[in-house]
Protein backbone atom coordinates (compact mmCIF):
# COMPACT_ATOMS: atom_id res chain seq x y z
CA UNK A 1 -210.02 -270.59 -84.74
CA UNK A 2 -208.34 -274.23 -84.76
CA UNK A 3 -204.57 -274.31 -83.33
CA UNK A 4 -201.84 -277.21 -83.94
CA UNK A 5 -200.43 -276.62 -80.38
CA UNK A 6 -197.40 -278.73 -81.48
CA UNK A 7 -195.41 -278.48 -84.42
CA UNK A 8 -191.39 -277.92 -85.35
CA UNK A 9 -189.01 -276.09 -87.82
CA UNK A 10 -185.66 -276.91 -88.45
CA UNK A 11 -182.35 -276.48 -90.49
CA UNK A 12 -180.26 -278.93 -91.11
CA UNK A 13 -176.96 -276.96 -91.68
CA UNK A 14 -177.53 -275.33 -87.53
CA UNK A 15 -176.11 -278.68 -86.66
CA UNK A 16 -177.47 -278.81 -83.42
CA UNK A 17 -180.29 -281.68 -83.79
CA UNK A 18 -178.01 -284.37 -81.97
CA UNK A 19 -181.12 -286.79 -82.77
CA UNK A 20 -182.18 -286.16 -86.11
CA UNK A 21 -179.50 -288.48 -88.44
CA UNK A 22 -179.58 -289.85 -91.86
CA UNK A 23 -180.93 -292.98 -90.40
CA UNK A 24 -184.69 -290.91 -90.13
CA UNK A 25 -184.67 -290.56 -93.59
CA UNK A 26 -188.43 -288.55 -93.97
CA UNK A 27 -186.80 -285.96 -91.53
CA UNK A 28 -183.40 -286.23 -92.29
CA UNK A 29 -183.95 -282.44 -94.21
CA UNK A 30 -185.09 -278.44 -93.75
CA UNK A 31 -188.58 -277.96 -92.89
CA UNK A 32 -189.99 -274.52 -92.81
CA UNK A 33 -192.97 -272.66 -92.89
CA UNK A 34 -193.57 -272.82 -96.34
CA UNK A 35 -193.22 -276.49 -96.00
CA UNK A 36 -195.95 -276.32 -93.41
CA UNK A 37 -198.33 -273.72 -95.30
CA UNK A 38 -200.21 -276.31 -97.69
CA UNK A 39 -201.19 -278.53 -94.64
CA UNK A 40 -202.84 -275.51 -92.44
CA UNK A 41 -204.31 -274.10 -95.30
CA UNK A 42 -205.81 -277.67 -96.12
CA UNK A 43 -207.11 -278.60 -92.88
CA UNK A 44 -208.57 -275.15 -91.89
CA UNK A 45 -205.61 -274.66 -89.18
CA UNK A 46 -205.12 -270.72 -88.55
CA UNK A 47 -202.20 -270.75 -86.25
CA UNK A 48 -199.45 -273.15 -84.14
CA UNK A 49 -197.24 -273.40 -81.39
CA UNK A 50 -193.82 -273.99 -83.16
CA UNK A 51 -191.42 -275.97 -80.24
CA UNK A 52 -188.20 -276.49 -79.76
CA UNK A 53 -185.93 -279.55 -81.56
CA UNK A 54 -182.56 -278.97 -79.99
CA UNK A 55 -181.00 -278.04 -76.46
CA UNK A 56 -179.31 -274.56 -77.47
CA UNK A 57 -180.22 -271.10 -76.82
CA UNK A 58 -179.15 -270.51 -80.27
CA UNK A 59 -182.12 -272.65 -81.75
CA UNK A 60 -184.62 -270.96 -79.87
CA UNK A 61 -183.67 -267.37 -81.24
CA UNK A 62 -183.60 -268.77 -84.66
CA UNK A 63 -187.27 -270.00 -83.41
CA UNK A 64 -188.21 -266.67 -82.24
CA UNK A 65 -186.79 -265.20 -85.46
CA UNK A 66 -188.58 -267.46 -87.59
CA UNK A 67 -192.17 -266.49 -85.28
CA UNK A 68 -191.67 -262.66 -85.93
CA UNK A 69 -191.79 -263.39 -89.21
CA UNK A 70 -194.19 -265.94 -89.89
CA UNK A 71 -198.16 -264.57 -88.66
CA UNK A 72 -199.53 -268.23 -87.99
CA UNK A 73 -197.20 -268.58 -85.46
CA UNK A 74 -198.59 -267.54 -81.93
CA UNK A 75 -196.07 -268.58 -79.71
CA UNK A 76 -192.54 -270.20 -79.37
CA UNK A 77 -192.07 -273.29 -76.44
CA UNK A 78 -187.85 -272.38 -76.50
CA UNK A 79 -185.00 -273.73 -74.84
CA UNK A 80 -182.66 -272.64 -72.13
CA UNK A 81 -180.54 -274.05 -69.36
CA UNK A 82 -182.02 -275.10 -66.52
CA UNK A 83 -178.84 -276.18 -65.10
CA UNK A 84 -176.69 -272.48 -65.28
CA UNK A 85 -176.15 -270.25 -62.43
CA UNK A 86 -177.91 -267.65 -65.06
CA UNK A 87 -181.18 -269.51 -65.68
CA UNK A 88 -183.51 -267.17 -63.47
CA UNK A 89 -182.01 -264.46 -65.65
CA UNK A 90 -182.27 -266.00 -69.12
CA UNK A 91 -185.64 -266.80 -68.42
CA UNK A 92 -186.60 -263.32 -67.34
CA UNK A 93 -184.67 -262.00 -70.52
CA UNK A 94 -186.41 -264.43 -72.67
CA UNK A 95 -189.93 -263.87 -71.36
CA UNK A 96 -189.92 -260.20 -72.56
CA UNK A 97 -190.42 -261.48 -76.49
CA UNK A 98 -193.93 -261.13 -77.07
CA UNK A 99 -193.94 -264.79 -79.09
CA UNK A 100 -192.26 -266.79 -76.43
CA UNK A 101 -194.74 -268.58 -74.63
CA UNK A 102 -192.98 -271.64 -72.83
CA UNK A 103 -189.83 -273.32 -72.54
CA UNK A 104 -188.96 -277.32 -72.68
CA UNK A 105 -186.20 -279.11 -71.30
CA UNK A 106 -185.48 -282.34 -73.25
CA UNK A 107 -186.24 -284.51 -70.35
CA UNK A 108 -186.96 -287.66 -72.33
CA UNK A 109 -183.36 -287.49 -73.32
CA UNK A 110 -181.76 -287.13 -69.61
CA UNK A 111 -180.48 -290.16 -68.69
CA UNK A 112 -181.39 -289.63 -65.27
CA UNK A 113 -185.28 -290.18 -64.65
CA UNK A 114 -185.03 -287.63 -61.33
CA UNK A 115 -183.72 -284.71 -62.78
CA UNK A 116 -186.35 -282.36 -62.79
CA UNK A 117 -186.40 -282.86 -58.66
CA UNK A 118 -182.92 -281.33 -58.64
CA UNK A 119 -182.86 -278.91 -55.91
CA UNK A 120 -180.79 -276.77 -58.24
CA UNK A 121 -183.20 -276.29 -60.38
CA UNK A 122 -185.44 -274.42 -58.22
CA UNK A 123 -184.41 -270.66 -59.92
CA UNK A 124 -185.79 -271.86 -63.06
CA UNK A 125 -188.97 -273.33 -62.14
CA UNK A 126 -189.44 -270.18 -59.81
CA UNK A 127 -188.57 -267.99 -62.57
CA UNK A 128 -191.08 -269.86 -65.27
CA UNK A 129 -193.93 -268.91 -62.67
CA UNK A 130 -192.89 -265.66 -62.00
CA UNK A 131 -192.80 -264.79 -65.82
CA UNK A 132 -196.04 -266.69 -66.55
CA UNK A 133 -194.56 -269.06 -68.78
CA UNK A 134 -195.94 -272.84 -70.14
CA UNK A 135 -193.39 -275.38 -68.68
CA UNK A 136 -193.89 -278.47 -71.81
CA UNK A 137 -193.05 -281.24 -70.17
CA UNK A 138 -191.51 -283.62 -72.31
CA UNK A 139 -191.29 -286.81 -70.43
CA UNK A 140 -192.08 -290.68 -70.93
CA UNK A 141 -194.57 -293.07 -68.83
CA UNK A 142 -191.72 -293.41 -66.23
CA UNK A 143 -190.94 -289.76 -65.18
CA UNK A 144 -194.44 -289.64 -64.51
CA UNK A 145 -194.06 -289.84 -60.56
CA UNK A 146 -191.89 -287.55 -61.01
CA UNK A 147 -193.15 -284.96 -62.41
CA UNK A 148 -196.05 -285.31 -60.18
CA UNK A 149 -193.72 -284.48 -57.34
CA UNK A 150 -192.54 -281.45 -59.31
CA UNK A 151 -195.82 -280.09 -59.87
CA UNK A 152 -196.71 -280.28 -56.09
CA UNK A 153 -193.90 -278.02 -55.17
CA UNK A 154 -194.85 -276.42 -57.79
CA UNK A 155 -198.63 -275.84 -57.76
CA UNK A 156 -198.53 -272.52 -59.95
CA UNK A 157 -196.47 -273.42 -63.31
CA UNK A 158 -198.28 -273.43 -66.17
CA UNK A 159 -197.58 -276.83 -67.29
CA UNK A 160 -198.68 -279.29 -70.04
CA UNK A 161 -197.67 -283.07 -71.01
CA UNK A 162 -196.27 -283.25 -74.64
CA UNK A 163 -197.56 -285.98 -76.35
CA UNK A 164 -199.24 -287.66 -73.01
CA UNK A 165 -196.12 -288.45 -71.98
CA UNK A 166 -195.49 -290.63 -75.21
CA UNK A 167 -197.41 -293.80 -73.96
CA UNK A 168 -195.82 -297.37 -75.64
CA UNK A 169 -199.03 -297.82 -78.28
CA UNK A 170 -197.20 -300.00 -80.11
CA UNK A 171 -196.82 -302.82 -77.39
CA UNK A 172 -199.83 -302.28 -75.97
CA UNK A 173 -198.75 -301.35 -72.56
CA UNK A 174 -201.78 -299.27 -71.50
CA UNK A 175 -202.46 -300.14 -67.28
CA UNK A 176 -199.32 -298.58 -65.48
CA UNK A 177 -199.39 -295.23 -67.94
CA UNK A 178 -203.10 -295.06 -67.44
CA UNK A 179 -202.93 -295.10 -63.98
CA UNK A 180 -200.11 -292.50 -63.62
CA UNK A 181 -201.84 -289.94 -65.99
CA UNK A 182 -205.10 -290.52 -64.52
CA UNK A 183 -203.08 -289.35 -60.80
CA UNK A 184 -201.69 -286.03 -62.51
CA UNK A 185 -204.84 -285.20 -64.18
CA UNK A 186 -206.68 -285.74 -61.00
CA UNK A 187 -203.81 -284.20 -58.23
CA UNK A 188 -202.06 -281.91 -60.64
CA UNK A 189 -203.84 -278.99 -63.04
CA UNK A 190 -201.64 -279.70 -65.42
CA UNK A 191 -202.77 -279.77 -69.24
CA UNK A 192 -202.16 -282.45 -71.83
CA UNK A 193 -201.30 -282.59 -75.63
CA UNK A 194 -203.48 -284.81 -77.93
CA UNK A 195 -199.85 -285.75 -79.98
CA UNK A 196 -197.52 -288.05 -81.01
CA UNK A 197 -200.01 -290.57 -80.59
CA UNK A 198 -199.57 -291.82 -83.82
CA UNK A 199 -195.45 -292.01 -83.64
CA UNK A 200 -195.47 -294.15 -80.69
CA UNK A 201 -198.34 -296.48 -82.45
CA UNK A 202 -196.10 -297.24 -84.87
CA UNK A 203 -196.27 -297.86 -88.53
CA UNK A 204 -198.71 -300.33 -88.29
CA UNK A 205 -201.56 -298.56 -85.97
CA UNK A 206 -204.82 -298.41 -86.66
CA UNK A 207 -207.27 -296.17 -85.38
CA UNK A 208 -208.96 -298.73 -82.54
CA UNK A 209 -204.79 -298.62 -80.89
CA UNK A 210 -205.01 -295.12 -80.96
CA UNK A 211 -209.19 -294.59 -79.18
CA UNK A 212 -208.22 -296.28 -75.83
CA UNK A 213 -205.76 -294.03 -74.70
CA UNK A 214 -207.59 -290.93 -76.16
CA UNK A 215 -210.45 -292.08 -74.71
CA UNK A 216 -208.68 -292.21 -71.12
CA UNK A 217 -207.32 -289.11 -71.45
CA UNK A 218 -210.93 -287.29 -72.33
CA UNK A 219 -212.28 -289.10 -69.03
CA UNK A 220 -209.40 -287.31 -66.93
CA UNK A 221 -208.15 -284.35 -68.44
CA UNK A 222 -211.61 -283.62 -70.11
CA UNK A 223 -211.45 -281.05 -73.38
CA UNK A 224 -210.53 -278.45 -71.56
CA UNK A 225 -207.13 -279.38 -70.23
CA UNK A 226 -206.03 -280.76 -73.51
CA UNK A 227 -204.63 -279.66 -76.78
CA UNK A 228 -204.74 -281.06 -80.52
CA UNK A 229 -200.91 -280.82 -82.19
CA UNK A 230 -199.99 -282.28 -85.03
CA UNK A 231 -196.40 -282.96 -84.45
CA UNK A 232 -195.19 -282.00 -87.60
CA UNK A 233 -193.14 -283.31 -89.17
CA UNK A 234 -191.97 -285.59 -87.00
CA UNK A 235 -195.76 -286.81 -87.53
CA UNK A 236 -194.48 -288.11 -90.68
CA UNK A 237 -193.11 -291.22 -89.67
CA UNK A 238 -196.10 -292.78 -89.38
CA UNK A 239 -198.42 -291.07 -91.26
CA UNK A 240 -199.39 -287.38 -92.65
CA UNK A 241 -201.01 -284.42 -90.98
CA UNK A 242 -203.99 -284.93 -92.95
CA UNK A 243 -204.75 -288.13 -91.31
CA UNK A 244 -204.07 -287.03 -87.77
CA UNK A 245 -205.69 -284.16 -87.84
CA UNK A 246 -209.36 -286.05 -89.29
CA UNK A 247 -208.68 -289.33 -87.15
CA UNK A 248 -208.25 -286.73 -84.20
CA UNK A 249 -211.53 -285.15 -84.89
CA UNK A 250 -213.27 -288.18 -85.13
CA UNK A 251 -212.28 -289.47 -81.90
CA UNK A 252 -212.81 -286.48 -80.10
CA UNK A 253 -217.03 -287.04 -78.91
CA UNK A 254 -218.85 -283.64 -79.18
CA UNK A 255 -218.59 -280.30 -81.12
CA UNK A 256 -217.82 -278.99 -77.68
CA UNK A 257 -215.23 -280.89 -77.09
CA UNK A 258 -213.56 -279.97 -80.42
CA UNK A 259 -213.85 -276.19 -79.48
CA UNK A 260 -211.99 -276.48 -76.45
CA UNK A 261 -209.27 -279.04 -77.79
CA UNK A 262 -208.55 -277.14 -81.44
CA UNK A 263 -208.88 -273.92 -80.22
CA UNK A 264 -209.77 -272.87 -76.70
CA UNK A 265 -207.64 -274.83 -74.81
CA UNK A 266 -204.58 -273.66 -76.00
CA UNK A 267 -204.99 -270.36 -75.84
CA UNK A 268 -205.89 -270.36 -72.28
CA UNK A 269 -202.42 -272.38 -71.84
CA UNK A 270 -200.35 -270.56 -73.45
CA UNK A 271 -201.87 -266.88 -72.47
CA UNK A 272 -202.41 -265.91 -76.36
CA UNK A 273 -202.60 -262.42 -76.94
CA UNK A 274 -205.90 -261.51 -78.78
CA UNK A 275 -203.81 -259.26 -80.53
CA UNK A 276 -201.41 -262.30 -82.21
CA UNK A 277 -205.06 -264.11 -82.59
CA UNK A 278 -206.78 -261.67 -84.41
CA UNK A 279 -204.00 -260.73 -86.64
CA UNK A 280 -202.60 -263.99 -87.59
């Protein structure tokens, strides 16, 4: 069974994607499973992890809507507030939908690099272990101390790093990112998504940009701490799911390998239900 661990829905007329303006013209419209359908069915993909776009509770039950209603979605990464005096409770409450498998605070768009060490915070992050839920972690190279320091108080969230924590491919800066990710992998046993890769490598990459920091990321994670996604659609910036999805294979060493990061790996993550897996 091969899972996208990472792709996205939205609606234009919700009007709660702050980021998404005319100005990103190839996303700058609705995407929805039917949209998506053709590219699963092409590449052999039997079921995703649809995550969230925008910081509202309201987007994640039209997620969750969306999953009850669409079989090749296993799971839903949501959104809530961190931040409220109610988060312990609006986690709980959200953990009892079946398809909700994780939640993911925007971090990358916090303007303050230490805000997941907020001591206020602490009901959330408590709550997320108590209700056995993925924590996605979307950060960039520098929050990567920090989260570090989360996931030592932390030592039993289920956590994984979307898009490897959106290294800068396109200038080449490889050393300092390396050497943080290499420190969680080894300190942390937190999990990794093979994604965005192609985004951040910008229009122009070509494959040999890309194989370094995949490469790196095999040698410390190893397959079975990371996760193929496509990162659909915001994929399509820079190229197509068809060509992710084969370049990804083809950098990935072993059949082995392939199992764990197409398949296996996520549902260990994400606690799949056989039930959702066999029914999809």
């Amino acid at each position: 069974m091969i899972i996208d661990a990472h792709q996205h829905f939205w609606q234009l007329a919700r009007g709660d994607y702050d980021w998404l303006t005319p100005e990103l013209a190839p996303l700058y419209r609705d995407f929805m499973p039917e949209d998506l359908m053709p590219h699963l069915q092409r590449n052999c993909v039997d079921g995703t992890i649809l995550v969230q776009a925008a910081p509202t509770s309201a987007e994640t039950k039209f997620l969750l809507e969306i999953a009850d209603n669409t079989p090749f979605v296993l799971g839903v990464v949501g959104w809530t507030d961190f931040t409220a005096p109610s988060a312990a409770d609006d986690i709980a409450e959200l953990a009892k939908h079946p398809k909700l498998v994780g939640l993911r605070p925007m971090i990358q768009d916090i303007a303050d690099d230490n805000w997941m060490l907020r001591d206020d915070l602490a009901p959330a992050f408590e709550m997320m272990v108590q209700a056995n839920l993925t924590f996605d972690a979307l950060v960039r190279p520098q929050h990567l101390s920090q989260l570090r320091e989360l996931l030592s108080r932390y030592p039993k969230l289920h956590t994984v790093i979307d898009h490897a924590a959106k290294p800068r491919i396109a200038d080449a800066l490889f050393d300092d990112w390396a050497n943080d990710i290499a420190t969680i992998a080894k300190e942390t046993g937190a999990f990794c998504k093979l994604s965005g890769l192609l985004t951040e490598a910008g229009k122009d990459w070509k494959a040999t940009d890309v194989d370094l920091y995949v490469a790196h990321l095999l040698e410390h994670f190893g397959p079975e701490r990371l996760l193929w996604g496509s990162d659909w659609p915001v994929l399509t910036l820079t190229s197509d799911y068809d060509t992710w999805r084969e370049l990804a294979d083809a950098l990935i060493p072993s059949e082995r390998a392939r199992s764990a990061i197409f398949s296996s790996s996520a549902i260990h993550l994400y606690r799949l239900p056989e039930r959702q897996l066999t029914t999809s």
